[in-house]
Protein backbone atom coordinates (compact mmCIF):
# COMPACT_ATOMS: atom_id res chain seq x y z
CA UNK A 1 0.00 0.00 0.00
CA UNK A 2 1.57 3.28 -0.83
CA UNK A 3 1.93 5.78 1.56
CA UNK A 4 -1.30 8.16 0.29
CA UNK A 5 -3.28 5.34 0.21
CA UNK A 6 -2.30 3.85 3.88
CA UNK A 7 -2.70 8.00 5.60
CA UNK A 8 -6.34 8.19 3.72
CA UNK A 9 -6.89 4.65 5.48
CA UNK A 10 -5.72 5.72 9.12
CA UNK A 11 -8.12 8.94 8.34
CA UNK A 12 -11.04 7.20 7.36
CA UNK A 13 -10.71 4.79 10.23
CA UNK A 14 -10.45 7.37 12.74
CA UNK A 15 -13.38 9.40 11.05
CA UNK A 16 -10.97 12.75 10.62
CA UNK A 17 -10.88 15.21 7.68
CA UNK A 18 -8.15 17.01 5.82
CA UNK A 19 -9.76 20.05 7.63
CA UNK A 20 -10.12 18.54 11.02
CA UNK A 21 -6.29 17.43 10.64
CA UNK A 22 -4.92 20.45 9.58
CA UNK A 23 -6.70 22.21 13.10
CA UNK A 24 -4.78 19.26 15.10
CA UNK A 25 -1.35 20.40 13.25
CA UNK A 26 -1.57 23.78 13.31
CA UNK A 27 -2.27 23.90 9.26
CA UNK A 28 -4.31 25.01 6.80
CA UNK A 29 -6.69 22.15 5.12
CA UNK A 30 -5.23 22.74 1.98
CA UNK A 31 -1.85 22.01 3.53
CA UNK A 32 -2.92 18.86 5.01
CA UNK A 33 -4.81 17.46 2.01
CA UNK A 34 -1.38 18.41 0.31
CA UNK A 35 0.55 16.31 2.42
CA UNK A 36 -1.26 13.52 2.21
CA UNK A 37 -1.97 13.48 -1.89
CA UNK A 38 2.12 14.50 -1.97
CA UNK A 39 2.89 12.08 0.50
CA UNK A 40 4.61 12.80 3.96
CA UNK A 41 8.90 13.60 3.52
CA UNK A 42 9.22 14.25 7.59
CA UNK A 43 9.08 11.73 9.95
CA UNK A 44 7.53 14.50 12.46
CA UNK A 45 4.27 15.30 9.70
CA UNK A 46 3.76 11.38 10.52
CA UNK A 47 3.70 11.44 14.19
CA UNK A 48 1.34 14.43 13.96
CA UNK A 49 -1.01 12.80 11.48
CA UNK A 50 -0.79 9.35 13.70
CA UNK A 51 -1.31 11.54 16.56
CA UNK A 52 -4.73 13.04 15.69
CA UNK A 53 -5.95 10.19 14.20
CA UNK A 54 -5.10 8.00 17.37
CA UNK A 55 -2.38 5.56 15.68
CA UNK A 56 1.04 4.99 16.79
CA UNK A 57 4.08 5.24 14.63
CA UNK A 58 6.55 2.41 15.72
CA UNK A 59 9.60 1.34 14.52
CA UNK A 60 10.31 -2.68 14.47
CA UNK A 61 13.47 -4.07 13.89
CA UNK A 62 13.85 -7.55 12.58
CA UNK A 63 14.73 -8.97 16.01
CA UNK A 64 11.57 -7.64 17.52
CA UNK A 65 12.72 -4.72 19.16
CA UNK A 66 9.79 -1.90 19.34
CA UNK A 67 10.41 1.93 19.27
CA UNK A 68 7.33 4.09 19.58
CA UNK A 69 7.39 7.40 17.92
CA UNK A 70 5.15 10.18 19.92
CA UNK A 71 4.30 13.74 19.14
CA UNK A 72 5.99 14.42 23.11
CA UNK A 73 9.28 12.73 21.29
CA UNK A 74 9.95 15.74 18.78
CA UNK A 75 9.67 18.43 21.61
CA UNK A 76 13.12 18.83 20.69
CA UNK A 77 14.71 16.94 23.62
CA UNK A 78 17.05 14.01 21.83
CA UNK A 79 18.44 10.61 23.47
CA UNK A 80 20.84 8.22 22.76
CA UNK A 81 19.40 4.77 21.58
């Protein structure tokens, strides 16, 4: 599934608009329905989007390992994995 396809899934799922998501990150509709029909290029548009549509954004490695992703996360405080 590409990646417009799998964002207009989590949306519909989570009954949220273009306009409705662009209130939750602080953008216009027309900047949200851009981002998804573009596609999202930063990691933190993805945690925002996951965020208001109540999804998590996790990475997995192949040994099982589990990182969350949270909107709290890109508050600009970074640590060492």
């Amino acid at each position: 599934m590409d990646t417009q396809r799998a964002l207009k899934a989590i949306m519909a799922a989570a009954n949220i608009s273009s306009r409705q998501l662009g209130e939750c990150m602080g953008i216009t509709p027309q900047s949200a329905a851009n981002k998804i029909y573009n596609g999202v290029n930063r990691i933190t548009d993805l945690i925002k989007i996951a965020d208001a549509c109540n999804a998590d954004v996790i990475i997995r490695t192949n040994d099982g390992l589990e990182i969350p992703l949270t909107v709290s996360d890109e508050s600009g405080k970074r640590e060492n994995v």
